[in-house]
PDB file of N, CA and C in Angstrom:
ATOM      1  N   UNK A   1     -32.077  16.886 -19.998  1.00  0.00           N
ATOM      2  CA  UNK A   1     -32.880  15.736 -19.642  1.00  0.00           C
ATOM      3  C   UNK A   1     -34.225  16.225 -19.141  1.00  0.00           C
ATOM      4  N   UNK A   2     -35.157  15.362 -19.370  1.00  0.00           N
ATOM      5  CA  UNK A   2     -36.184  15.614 -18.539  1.00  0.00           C
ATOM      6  C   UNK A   2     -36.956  14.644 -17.342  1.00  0.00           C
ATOM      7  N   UNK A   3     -37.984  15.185 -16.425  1.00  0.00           N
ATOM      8  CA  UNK A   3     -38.090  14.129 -15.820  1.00  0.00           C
ATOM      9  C   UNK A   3     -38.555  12.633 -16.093  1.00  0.00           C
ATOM     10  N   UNK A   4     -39.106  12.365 -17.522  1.00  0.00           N
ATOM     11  CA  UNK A   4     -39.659  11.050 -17.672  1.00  0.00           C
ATOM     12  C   UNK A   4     -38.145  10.774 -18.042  1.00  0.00           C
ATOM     13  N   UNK A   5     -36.636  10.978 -17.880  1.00  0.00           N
ATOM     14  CA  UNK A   5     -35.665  10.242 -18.237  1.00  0.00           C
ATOM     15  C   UNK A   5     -35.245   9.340 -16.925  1.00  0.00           C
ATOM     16  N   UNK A   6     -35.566  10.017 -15.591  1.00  0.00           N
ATOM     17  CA  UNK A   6     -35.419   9.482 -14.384  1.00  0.00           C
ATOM     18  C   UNK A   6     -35.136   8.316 -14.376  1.00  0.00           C
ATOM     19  N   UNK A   7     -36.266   7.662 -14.791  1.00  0.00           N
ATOM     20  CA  UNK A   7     -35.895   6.049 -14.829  1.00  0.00           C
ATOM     21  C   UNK A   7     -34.713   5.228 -15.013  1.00  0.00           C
ATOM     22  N   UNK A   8     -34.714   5.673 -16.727  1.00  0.00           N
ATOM     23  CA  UNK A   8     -33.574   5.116 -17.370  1.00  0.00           C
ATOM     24  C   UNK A   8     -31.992   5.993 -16.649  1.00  0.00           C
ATOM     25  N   UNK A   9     -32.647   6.827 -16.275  1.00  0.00           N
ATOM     26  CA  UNK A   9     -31.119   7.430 -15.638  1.00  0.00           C
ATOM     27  C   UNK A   9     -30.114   6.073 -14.214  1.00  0.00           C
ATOM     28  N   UNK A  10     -31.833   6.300 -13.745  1.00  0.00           N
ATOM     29  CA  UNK A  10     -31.640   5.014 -12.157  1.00  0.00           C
ATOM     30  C   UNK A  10     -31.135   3.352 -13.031  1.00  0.00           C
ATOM     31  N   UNK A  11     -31.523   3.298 -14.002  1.00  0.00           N
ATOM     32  CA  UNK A  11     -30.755   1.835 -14.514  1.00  0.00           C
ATOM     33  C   UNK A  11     -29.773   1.997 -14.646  1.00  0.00           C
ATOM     34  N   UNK A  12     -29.257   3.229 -15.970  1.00  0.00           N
ATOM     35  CA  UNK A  12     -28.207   3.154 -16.227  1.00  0.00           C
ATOM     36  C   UNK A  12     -27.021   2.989 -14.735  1.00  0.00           C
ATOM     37  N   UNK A  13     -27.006   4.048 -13.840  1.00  0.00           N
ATOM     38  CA  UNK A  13     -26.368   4.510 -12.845  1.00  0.00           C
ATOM     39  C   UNK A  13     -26.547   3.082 -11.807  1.00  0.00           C
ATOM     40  N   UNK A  14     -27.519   2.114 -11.899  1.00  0.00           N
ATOM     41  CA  UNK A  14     -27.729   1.245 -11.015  1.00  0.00           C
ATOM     42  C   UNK A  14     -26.979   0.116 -11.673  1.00  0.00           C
ATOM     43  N   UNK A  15     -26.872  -0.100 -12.902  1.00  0.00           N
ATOM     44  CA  UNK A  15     -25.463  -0.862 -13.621  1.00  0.00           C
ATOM     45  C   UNK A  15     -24.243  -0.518 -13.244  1.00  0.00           C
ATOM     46  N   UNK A  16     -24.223   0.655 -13.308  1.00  0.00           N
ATOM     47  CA  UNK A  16     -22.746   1.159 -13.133  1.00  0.00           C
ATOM     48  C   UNK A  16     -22.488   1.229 -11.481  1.00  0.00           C
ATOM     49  N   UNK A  17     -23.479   0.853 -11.148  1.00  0.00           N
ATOM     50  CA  UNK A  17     -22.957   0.514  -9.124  1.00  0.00           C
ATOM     51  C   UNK A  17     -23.003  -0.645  -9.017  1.00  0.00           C
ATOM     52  N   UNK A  18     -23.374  -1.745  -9.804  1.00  0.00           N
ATOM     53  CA  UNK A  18     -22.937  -3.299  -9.891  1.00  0.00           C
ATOM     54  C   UNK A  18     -21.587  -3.552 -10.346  1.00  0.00           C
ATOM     55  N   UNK A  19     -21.468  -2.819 -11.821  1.00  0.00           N
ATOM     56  CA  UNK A  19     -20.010  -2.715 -12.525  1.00  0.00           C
ATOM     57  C   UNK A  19     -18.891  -2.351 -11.413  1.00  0.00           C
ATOM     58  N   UNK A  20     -19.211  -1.163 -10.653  1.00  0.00           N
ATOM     59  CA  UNK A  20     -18.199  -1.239  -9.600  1.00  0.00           C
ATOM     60  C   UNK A  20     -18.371  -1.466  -8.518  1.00  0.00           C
ATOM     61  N   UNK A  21     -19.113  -2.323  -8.037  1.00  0.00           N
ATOM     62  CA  UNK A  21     -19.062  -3.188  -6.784  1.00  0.00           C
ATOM     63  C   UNK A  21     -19.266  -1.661  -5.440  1.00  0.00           C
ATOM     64  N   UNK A  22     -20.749  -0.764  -6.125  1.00  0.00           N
ATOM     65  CA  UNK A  22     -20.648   0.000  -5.282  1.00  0.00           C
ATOM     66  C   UNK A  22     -22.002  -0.579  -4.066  1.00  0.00           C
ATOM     67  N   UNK A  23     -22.384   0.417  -3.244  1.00  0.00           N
ATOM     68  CA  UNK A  23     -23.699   0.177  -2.856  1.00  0.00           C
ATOM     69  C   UNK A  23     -24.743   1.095  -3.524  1.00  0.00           C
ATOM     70  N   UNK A  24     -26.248   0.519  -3.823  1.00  0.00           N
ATOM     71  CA  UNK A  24     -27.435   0.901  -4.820  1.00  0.00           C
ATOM     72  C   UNK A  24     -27.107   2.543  -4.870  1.00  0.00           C
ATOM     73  N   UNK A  25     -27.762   3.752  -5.607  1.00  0.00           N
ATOM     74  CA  UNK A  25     -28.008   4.946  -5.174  1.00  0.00           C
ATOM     75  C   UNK A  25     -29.601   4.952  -4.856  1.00  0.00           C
ATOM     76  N   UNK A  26     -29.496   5.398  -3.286  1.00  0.00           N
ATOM     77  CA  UNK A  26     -31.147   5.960  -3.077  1.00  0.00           C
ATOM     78  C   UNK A  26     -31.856   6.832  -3.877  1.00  0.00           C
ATOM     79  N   UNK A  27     -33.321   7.448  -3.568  1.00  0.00           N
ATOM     80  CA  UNK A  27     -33.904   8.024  -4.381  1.00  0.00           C
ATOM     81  C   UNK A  27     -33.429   9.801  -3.859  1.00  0.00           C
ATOM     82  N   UNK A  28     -32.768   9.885  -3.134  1.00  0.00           N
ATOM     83  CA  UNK A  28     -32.123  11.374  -2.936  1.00  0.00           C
ATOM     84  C   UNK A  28     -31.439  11.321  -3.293  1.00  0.00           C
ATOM     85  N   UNK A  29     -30.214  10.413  -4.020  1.00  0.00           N
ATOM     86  CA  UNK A  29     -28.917  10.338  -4.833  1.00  0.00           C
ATOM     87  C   UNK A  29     -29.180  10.496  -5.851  1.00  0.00           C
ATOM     88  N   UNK A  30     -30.331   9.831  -6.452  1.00  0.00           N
ATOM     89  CA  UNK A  30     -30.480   9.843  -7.994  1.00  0.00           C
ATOM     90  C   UNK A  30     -31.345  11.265  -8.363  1.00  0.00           C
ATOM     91  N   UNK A  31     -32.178  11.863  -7.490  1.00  0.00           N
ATOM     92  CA  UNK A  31     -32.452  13.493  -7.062  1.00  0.00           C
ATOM     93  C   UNK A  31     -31.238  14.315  -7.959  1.00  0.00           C
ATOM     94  N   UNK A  32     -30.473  14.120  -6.813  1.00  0.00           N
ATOM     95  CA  UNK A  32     -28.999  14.863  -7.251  1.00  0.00           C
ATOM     96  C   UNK A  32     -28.458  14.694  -8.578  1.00  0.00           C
ATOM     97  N   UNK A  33     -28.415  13.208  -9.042  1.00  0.00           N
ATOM     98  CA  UNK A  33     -27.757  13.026  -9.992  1.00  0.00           C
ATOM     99  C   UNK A  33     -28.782  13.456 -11.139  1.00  0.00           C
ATOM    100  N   UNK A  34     -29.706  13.783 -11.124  1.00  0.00           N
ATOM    101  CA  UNK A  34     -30.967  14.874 -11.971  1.00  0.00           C
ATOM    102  C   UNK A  34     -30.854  15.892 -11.823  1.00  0.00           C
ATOM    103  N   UNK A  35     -31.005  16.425 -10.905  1.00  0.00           N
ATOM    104  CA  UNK A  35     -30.298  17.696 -11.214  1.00  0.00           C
ATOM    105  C   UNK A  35     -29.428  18.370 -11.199  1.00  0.00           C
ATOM    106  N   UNK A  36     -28.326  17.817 -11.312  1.00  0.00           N
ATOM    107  CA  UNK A  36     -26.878  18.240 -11.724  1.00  0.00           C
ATOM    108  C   UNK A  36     -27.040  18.207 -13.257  1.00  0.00           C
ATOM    109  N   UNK A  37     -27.214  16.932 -13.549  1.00  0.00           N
ATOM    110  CA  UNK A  37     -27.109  16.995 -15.133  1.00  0.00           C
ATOM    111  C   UNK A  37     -28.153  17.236 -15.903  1.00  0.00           C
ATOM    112  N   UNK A  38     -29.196  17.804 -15.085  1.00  0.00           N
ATOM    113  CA  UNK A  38     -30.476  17.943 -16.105  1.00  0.00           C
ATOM    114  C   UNK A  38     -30.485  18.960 -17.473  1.00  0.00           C
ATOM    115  N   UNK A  39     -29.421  19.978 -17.247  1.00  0.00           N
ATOM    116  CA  UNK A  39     -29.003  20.882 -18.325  1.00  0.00           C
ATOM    117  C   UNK A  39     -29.135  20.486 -19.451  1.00  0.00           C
ATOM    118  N   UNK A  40     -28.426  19.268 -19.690  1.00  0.00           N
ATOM    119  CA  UNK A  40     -28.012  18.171 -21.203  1.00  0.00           C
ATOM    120  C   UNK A  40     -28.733  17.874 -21.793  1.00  0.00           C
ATOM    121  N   UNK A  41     -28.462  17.488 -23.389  1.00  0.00           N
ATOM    122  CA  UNK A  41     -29.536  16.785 -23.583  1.00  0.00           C
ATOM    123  C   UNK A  41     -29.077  15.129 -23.153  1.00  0.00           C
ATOM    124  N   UNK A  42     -30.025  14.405 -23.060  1.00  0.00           N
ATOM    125  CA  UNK A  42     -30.437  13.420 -22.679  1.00  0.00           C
ATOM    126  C   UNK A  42     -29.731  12.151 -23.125  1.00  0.00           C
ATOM    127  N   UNK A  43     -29.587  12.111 -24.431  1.00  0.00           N
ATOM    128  CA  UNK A  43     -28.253  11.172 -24.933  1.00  0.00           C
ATOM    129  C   UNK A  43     -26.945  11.217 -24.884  1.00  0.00           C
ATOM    130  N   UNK A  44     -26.891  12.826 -24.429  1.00  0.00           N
ATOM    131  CA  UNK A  44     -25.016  12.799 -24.225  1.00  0.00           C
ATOM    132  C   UNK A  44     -25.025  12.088 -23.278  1.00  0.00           C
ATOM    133  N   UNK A  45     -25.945  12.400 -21.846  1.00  0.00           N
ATOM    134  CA  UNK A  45     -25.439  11.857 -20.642  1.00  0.00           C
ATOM    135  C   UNK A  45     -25.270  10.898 -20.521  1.00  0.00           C
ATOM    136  N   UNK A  46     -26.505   9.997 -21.312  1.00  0.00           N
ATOM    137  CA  UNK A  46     -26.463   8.694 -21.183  1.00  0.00           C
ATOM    138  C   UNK A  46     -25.668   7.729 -21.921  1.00  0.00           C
ATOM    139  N   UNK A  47     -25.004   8.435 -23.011  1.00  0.00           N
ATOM    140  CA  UNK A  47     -23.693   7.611 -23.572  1.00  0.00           C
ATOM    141  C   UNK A  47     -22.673   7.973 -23.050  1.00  0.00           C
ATOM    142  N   UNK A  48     -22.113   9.174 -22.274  1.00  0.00           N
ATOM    143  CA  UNK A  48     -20.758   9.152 -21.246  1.00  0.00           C
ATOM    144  C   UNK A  48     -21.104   8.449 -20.192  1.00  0.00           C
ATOM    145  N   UNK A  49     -22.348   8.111 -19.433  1.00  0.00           N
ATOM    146  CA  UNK A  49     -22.099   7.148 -18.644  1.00  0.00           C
ATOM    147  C   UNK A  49     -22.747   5.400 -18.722  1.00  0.00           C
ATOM    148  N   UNK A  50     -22.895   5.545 -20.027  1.00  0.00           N
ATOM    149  CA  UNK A  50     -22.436   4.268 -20.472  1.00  0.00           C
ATOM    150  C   UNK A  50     -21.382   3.621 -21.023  1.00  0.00           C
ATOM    151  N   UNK A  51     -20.589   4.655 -21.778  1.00  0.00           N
ATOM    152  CA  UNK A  51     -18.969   4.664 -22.194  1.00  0.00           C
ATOM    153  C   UNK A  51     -18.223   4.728 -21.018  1.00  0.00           C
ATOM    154  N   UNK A  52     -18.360   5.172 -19.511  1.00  0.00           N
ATOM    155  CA  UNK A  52     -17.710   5.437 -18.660  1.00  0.00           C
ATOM    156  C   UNK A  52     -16.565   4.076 -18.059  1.00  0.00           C
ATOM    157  N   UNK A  53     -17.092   2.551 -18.050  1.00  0.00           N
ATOM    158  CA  UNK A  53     -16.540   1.469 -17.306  1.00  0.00           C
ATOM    159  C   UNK A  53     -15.269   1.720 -18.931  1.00  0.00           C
ATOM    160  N   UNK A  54     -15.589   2.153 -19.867  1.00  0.00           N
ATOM    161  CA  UNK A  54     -14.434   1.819 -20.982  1.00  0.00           C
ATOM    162  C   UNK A  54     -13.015   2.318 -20.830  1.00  0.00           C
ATOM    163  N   UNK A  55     -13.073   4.015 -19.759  1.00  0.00           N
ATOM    164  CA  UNK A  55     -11.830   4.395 -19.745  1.00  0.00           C
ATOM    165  C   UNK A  55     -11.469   4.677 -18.121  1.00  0.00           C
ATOM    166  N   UNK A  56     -12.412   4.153 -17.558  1.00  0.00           N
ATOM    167  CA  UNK A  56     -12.097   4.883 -16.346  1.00  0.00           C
ATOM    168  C   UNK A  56     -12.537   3.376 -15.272  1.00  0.00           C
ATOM    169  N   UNK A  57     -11.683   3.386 -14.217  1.00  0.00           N
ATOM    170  CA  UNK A  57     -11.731   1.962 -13.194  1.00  0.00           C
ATOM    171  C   UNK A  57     -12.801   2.721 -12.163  1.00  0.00           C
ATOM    172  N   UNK A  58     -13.368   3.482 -11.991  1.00  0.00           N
ATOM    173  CA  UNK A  58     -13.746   4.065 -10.713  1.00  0.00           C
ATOM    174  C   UNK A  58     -14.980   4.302 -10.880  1.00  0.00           C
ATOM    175  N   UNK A  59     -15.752   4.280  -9.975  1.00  0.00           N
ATOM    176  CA  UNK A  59     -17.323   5.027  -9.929  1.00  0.00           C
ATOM    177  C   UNK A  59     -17.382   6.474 -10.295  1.00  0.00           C
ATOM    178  N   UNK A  60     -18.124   7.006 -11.196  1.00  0.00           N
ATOM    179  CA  UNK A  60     -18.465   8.700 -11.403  1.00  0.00           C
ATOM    180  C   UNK A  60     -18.704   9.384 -10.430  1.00  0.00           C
ATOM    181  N   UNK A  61     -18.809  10.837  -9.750  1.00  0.00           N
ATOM    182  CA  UNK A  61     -19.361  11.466  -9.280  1.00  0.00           C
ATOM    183  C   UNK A  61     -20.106  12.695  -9.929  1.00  0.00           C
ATOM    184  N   UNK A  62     -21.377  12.993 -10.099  1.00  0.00           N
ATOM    185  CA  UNK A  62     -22.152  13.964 -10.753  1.00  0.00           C
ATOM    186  C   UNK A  62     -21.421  15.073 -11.393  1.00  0.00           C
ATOM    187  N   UNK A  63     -20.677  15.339 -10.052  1.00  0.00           N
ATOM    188  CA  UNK A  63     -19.423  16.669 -10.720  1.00  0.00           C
ATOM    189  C   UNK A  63     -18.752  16.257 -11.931  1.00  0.00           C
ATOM    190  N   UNK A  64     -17.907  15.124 -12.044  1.00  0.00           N
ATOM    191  CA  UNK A  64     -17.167  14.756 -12.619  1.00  0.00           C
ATOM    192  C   UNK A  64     -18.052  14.749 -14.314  1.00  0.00           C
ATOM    193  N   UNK A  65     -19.007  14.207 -14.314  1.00  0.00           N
ATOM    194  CA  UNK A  65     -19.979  14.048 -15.218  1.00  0.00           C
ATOM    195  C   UNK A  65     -20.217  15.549 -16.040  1.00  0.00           C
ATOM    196  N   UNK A  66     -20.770  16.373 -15.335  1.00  0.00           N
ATOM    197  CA  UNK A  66     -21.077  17.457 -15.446  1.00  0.00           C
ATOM    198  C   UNK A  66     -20.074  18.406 -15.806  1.00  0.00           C
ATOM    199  N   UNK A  67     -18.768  18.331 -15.400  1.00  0.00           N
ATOM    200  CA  UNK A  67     -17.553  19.051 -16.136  1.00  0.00           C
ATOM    201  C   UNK A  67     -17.537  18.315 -17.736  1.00  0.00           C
ATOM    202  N   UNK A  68     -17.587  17.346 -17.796  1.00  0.00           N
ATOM    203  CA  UNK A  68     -16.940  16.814 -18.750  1.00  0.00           C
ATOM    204  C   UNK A  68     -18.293  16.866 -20.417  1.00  0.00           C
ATOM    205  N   UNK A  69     -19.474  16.387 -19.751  1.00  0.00           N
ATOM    206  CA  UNK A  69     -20.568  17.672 -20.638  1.00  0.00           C
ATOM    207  C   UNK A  69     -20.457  19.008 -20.594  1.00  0.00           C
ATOM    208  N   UNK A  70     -20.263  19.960 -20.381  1.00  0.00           N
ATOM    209  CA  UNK A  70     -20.302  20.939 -20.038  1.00  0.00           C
ATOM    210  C   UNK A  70     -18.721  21.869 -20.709  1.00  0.00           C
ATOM    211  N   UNK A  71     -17.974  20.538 -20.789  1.00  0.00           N
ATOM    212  CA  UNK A  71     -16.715  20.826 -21.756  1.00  0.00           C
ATOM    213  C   UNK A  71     -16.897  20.710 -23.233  1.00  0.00           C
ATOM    214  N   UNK A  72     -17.556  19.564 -23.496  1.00  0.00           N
ATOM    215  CA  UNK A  72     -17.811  18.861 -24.571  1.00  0.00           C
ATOM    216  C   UNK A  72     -19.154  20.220 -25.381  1.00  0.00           C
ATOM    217  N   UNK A  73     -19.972  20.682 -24.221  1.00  0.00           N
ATOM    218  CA  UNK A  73     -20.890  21.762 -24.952  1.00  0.00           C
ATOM    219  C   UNK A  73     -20.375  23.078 -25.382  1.00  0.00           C
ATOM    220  N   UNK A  74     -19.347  23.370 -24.501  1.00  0.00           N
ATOM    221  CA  UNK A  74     -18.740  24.816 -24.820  1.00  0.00           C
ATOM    222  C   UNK A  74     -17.034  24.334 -26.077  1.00  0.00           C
ATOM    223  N   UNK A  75     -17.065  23.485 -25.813  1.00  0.00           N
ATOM    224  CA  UNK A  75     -16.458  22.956 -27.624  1.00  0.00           C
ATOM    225  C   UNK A  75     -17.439  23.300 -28.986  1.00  0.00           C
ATOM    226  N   UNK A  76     -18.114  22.642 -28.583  1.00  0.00           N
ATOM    227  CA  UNK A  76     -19.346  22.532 -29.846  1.00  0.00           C
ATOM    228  C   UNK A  76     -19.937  24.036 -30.318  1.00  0.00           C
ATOM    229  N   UNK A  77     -20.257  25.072 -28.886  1.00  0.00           N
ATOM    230  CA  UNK A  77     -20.707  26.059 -29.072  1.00  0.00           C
ATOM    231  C   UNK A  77     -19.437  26.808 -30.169  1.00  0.00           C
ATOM    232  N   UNK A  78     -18.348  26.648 -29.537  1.00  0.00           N
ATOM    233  CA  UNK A  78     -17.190  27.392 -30.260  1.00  0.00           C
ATOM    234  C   UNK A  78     -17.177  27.440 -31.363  1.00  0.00           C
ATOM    235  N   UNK A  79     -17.252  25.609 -31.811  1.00  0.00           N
ATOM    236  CA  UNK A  79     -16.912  25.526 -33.124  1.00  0.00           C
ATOM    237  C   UNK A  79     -18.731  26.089 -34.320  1.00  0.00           C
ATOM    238  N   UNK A  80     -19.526  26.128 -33.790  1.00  0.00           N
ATOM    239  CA  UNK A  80     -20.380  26.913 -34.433  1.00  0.00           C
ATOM    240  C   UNK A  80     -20.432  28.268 -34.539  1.00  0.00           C
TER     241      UNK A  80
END
């Protein structure tokens, strides 16, 4: 990701704290949640956590996010 994704990162993630009835993330949360996943590219992240309310009842945590890219990349690397 890069930083002009910020934005759309804070919507997406600010849906998904309505979807689960969380409270907003501040601008030091969404900090974090940039650079944890800034590694990625930019559409994985943002379609696992837009696919996320589909399999899972619970709010994400960055970690959780970040294992699960980070699985999905060292698959891909393999299979090339």
């Amino acid at each position: 990701m890069q930083k002009l994704d910020g934005p759309a990162l804070a919507k997406i993630l600010g849906a998904l704290t309505e979807a689960f009835d969380r409270k907003p993330i501040g601008p030091a949360g969404l900090e974090v949640w940039f650079d944890t996943l800034r590694e990625f590219p930019t559409q994985n992240v943002f379609g696992l956590l837009n696919a996320w309310p589909k399999t899972h009842g619970k709010f994400p945590v960055p970690a959780e996010i970040w294992k699960m890219l980070n699985e999905s990349a060292v698959k891909e690397r393999e299979l090339r």
